[in-house]
C-alpha atoms as a PDB file:
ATOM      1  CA  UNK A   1      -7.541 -25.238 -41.949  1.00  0.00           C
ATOM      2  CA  UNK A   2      -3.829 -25.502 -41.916  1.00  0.00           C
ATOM      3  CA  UNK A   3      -3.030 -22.218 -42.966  1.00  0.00           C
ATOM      4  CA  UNK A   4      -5.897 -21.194 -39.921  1.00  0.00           C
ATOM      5  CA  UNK A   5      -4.189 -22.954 -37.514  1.00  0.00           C
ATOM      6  CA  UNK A   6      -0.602 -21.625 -38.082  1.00  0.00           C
ATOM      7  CA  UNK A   7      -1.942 -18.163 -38.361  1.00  0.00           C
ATOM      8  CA  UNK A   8      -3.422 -18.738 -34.858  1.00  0.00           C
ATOM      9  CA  UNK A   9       0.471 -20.580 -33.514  1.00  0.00           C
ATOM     10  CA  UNK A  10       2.543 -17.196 -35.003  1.00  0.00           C
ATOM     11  CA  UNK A  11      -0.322 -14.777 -33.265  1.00  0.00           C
ATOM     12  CA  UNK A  12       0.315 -16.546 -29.634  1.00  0.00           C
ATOM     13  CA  UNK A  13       4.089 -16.420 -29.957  1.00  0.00           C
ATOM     14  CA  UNK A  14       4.503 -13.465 -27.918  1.00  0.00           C
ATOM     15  CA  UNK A  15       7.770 -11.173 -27.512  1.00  0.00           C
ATOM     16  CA  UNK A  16       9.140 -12.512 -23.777  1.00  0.00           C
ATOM     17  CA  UNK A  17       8.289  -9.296 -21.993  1.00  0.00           C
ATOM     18  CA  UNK A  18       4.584  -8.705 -23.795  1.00  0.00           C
ATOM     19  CA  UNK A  19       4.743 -12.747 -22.409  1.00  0.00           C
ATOM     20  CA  UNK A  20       5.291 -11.508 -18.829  1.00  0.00           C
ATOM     21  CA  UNK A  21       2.743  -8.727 -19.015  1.00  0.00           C
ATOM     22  CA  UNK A  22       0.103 -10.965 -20.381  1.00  0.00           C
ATOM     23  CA  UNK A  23       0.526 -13.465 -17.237  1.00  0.00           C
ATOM     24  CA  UNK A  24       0.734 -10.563 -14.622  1.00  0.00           C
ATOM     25  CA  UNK A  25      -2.576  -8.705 -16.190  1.00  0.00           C
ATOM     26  CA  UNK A  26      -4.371 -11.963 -16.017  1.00  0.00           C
ATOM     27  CA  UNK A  27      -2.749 -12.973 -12.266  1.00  0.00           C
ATOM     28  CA  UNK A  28      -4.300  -9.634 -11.370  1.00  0.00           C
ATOM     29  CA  UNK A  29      -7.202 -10.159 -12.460  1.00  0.00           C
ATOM     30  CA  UNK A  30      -7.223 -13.982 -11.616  1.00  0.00           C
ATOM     31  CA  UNK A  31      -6.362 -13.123  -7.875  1.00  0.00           C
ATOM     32  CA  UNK A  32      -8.859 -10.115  -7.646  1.00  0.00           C
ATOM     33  CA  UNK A  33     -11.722 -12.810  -8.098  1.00  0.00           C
ATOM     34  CA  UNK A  34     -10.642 -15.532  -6.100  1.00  0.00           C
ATOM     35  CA  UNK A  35      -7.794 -14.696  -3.797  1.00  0.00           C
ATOM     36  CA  UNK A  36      -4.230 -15.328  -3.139  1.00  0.00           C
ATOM     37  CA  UNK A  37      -5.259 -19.379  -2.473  1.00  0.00           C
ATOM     38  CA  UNK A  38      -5.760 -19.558  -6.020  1.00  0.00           C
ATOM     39  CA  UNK A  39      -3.193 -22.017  -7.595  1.00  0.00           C
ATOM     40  CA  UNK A  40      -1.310 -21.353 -10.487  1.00  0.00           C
ATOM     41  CA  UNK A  41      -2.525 -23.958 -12.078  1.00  0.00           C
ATOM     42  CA  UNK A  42      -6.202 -23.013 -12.345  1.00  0.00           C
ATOM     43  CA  UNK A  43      -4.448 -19.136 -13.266  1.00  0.00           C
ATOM     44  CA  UNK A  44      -2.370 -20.447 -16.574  1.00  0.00           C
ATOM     45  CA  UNK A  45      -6.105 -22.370 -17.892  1.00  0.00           C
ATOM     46  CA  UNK A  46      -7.586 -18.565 -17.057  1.00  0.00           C
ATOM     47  CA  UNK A  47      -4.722 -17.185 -19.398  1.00  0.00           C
ATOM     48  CA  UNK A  48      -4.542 -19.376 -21.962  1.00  0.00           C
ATOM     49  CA  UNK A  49      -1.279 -20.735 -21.581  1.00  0.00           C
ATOM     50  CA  UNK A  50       0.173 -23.910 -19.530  1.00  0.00           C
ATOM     51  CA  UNK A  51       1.224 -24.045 -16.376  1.00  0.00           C
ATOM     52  CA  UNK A  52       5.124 -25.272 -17.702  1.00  0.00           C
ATOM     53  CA  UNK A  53       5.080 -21.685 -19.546  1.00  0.00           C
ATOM     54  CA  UNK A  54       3.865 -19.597 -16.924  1.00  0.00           C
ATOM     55  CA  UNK A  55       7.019 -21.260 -14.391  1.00  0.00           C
ATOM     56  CA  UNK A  56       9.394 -20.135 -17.784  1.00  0.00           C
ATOM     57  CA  UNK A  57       8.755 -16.417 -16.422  1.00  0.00           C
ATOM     58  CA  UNK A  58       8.340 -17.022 -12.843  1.00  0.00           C
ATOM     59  CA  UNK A  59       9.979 -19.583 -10.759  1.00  0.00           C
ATOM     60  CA  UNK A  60       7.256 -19.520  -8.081  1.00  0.00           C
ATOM     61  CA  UNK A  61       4.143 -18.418  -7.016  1.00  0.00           C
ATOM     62  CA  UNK A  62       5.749 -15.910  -4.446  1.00  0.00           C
ATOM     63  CA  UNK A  63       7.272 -14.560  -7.442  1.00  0.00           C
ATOM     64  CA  UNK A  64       4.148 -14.097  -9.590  1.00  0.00           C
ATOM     65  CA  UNK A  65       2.835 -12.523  -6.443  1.00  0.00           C
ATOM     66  CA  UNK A  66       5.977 -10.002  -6.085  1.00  0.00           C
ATOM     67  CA  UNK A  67       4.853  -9.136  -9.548  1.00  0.00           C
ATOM     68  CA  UNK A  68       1.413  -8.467  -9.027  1.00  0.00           C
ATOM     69  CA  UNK A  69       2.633  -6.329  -5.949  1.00  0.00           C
ATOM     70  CA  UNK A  70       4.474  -4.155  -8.513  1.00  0.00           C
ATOM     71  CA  UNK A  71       1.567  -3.600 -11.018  1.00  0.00           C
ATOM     72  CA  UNK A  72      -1.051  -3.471  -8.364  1.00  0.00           C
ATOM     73  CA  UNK A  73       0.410  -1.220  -5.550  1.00  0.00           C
ATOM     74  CA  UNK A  74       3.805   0.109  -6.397  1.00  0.00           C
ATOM     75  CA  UNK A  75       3.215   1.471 -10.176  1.00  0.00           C
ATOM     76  CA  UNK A  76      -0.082   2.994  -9.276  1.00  0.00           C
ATOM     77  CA  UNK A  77       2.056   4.988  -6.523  1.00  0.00           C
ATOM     78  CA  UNK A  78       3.098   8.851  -8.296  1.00  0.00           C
ATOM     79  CA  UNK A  79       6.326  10.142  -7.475  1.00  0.00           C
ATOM     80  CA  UNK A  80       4.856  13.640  -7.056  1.00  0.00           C
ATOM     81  CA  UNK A  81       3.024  12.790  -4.276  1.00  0.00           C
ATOM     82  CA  UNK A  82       5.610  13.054  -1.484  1.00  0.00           C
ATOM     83  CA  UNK A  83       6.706  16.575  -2.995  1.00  0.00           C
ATOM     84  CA  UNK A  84       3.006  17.593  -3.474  1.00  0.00           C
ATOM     85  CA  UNK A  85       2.790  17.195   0.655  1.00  0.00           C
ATOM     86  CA  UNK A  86       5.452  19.259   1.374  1.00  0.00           C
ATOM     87  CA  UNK A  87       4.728  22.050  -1.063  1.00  0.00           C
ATOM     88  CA  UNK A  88       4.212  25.049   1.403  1.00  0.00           C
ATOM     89  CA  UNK A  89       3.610  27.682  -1.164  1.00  0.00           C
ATOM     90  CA  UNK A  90       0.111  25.882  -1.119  1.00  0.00           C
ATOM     91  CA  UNK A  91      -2.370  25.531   1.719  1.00  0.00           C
ATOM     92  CA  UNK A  92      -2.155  22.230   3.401  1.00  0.00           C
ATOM     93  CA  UNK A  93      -6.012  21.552   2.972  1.00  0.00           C
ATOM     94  CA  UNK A  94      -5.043  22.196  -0.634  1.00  0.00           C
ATOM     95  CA  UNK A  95      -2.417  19.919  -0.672  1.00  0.00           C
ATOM     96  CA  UNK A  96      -4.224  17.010   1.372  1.00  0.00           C
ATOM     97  CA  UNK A  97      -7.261  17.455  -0.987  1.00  0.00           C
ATOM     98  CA  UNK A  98      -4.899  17.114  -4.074  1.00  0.00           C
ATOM     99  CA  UNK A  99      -3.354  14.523  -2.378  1.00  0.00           C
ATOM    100  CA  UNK A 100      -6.347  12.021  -1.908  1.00  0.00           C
ATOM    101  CA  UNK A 101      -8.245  12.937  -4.932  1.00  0.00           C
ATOM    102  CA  UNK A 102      -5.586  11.432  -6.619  1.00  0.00           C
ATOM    103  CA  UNK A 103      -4.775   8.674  -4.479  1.00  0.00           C
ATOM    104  CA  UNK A 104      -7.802   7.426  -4.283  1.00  0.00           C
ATOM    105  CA  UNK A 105      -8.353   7.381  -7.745  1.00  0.00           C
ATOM    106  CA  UNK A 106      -5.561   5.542  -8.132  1.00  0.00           C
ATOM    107  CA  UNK A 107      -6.500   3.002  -5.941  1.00  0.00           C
ATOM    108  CA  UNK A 108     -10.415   2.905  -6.108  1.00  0.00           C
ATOM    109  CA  UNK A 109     -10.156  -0.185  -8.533  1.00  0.00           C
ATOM    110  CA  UNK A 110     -11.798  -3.501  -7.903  1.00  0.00           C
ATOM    111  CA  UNK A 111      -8.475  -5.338  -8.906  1.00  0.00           C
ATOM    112  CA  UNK A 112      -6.904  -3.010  -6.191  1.00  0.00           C
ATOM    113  CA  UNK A 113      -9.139  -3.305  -3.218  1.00  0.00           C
ATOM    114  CA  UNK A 114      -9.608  -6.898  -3.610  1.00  0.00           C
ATOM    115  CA  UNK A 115      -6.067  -8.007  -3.690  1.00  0.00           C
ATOM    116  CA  UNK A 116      -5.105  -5.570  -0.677  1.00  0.00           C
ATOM    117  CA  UNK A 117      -8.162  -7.404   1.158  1.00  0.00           C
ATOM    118  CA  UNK A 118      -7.201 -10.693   0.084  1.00  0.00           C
ATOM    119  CA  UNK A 119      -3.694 -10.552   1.175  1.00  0.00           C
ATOM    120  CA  UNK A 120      -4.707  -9.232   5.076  1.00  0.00           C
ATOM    121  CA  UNK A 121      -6.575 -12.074   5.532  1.00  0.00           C
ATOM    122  CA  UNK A 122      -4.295 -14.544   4.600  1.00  0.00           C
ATOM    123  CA  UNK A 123      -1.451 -12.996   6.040  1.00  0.00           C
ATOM    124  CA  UNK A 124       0.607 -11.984   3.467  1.00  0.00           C
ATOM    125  CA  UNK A 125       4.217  -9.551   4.086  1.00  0.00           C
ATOM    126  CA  UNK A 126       3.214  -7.845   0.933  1.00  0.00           C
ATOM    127  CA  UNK A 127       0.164  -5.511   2.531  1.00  0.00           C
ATOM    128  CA  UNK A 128       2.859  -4.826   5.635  1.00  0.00           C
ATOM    129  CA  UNK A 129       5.287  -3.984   3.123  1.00  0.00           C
ATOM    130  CA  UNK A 130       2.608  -1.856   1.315  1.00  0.00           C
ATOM    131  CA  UNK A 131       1.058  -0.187   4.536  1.00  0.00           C
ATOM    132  CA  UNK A 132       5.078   0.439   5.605  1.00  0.00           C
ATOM    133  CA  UNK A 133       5.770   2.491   2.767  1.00  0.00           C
ATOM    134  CA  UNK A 134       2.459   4.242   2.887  1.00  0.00           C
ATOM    135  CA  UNK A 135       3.770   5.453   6.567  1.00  0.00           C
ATOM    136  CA  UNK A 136       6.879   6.403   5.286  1.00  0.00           C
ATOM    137  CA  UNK A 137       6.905   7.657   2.230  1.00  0.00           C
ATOM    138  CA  UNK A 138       3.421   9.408   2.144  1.00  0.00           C
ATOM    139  CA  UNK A 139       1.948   9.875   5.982  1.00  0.00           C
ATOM    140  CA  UNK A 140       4.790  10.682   7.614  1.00  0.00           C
ATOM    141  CA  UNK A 141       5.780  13.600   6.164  1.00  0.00           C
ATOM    142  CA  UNK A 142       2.134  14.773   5.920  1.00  0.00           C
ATOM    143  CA  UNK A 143       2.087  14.388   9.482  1.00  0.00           C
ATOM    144  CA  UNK A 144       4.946  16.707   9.767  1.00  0.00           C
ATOM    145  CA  UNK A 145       3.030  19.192   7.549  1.00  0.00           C
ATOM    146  CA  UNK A 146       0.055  19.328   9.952  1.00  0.00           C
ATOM    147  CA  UNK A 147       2.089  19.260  12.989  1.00  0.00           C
ATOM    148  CA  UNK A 148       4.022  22.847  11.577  1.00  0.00           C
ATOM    149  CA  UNK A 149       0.736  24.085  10.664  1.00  0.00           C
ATOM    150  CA  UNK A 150      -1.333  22.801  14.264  1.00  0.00           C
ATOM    151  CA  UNK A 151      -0.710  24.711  17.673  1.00  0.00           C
ATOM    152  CA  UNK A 152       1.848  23.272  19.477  1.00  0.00           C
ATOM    153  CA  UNK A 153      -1.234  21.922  22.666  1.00  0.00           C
ATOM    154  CA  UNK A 154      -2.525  20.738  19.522  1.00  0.00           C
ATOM    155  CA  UNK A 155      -0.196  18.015  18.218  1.00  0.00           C
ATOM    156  CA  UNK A 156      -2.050  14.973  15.895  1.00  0.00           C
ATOM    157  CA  UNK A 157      -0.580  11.499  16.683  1.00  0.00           C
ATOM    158  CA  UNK A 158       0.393   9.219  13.420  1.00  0.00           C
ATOM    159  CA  UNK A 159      -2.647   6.817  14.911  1.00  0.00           C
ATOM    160  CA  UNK A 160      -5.240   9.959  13.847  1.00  0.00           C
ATOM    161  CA  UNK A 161      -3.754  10.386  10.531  1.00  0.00           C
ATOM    162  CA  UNK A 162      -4.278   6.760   9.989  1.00  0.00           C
ATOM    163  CA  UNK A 163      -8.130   7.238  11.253  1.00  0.00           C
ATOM    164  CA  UNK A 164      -8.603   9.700   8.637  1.00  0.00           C
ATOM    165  CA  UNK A 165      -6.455   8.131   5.962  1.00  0.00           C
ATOM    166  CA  UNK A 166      -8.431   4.665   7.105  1.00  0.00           C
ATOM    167  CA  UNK A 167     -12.090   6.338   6.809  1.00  0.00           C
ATOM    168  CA  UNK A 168     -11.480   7.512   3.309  1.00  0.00           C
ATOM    169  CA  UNK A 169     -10.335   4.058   1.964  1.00  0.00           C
ATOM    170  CA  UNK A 170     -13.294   2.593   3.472  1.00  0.00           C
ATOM    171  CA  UNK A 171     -15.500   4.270   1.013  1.00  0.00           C
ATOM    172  CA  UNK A 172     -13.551   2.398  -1.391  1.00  0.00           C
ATOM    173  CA  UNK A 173     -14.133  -0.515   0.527  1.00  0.00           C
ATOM    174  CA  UNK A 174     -17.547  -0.506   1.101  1.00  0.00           C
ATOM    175  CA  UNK A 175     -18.022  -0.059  -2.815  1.00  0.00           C
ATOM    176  CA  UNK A 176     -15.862  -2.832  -4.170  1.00  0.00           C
ATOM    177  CA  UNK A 177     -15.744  -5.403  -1.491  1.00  0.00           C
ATOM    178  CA  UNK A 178     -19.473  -4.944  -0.136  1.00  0.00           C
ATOM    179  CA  UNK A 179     -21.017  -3.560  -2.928  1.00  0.00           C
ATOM    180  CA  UNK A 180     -22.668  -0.971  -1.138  1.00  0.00           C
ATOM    181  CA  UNK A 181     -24.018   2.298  -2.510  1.00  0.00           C
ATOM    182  CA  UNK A 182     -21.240   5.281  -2.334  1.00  0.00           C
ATOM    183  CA  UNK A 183     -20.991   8.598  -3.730  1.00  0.00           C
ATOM    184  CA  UNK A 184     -20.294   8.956  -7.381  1.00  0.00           C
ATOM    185  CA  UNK A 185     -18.316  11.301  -6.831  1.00  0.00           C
ATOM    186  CA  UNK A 186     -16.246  10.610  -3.321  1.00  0.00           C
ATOM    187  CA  UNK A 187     -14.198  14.072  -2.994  1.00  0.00           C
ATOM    188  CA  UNK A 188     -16.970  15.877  -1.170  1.00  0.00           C
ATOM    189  CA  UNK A 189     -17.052  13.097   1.586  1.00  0.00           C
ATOM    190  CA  UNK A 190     -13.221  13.441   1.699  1.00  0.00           C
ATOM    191  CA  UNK A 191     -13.230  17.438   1.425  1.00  0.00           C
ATOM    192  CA  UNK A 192     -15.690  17.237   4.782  1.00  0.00           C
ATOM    193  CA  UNK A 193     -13.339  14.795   6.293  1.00  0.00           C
ATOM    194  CA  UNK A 194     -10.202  16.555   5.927  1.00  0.00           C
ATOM    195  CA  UNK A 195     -11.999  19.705   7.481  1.00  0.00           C
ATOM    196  CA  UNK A 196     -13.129  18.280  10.628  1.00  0.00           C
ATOM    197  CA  UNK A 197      -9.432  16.347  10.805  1.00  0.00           C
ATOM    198  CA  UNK A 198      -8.017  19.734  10.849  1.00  0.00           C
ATOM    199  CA  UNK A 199     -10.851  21.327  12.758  1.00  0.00           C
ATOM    200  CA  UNK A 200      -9.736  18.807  15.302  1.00  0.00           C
ATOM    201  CA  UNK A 201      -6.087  20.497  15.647  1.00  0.00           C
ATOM    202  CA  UNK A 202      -7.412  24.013  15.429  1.00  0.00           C
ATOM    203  CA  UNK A 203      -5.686  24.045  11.759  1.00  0.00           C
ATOM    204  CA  UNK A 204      -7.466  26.427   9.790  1.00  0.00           C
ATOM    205  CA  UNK A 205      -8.038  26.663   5.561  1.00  0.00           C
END
């Protein structure tokens, strides 16, 4: 029993950073089911650990939370993408397809959706954050891209990229925060909604 028990004491002592990783994959997962009210306390019983260990590698629960921003938004963003927009040695319904098939599987997760939902309701600067650099980073200069490509009587407005970029994350939506039936296979919904976007501006394939 002894022997047991210390085998089972030298198999929890973790390396610090494997440590950290193990608390931020279970506050992921921890937050995806219940929300960002849940306390930390309650989140350290989930992981196995005490609450006095979990405050060793995180002085706060804002700071668990700036963590879980990290793993659940910003690591899951690819540095490609803003070059992949501006590529114009490919088509730009090319690029947008590209573009969204791999954004959205990036972010059609349950752990993602459900965190991104949780924090607009209860207010929380990460989704601005989040939503900012979306804007910046990724829509604006896609924006530009249609705008060179659209007539000039035919100029989008940022608000109708965000319509289409909006519609396309609801599918994600409606799967992992309703439950509702979607596609299997969501890149023919997106592939019909990118055509009628550029339809709209008189941008052809």
């Amino acid at each position: 029993m002894a022997d047991g028990m210390a085998l089972t004491a030298r198999r929890k002592r973790l390396p610090p950073e494997a440590r950290r990783e193990q608390i931020v994959d279970a506050a992921v997962c921890y937050f995806a089911e219940v929300g960002l009210a849940g306390t930390t306390r309650d989140l350290a019983k989930r992981a196995g650990i005490t609450q006095a260990l979990l405050y060793q590698y995180f002085g706060s629960k804002a700071e668990l939370l700036e963590a879980v921003f990290a793993r659940v938004y910003l690591d899951r963003m690819s540095p490609r993408w803003p070059g992949l927009i501006t590529d114009r040695s490919r088509s730009l319904r090319e690029r947008m397809l590209t573009f969204y098939a791999e954004y959205t599987g990036a972010i059609f997760s349950y752990e993602w959706l459900r965190i991104f939902m949780a924090a607009g309701l209860a207010g929380e600067a990460l989704n601005r954050r989040y939503l900012d650099h979306v804007r910046d980073v990724l829509l604006a200069p896609l924006l530009e891209e249609i705008r060179f490509a659209a007539r000039p009587d035919a100029q989008p407005e940022m608000e109708d990229l965000w319509n289409l970029h909006g519609g396309i994350i609801y599918l994600g939506i409606r799967r992992h925060i309703y439950h509702l039936p979607t596609p299997d296979d969501v890149m023919p919904v997106i592939e019909r909604a990118v055509d009628r976007f550029l339809a709209g501006f008189a941008i052809g394939h």
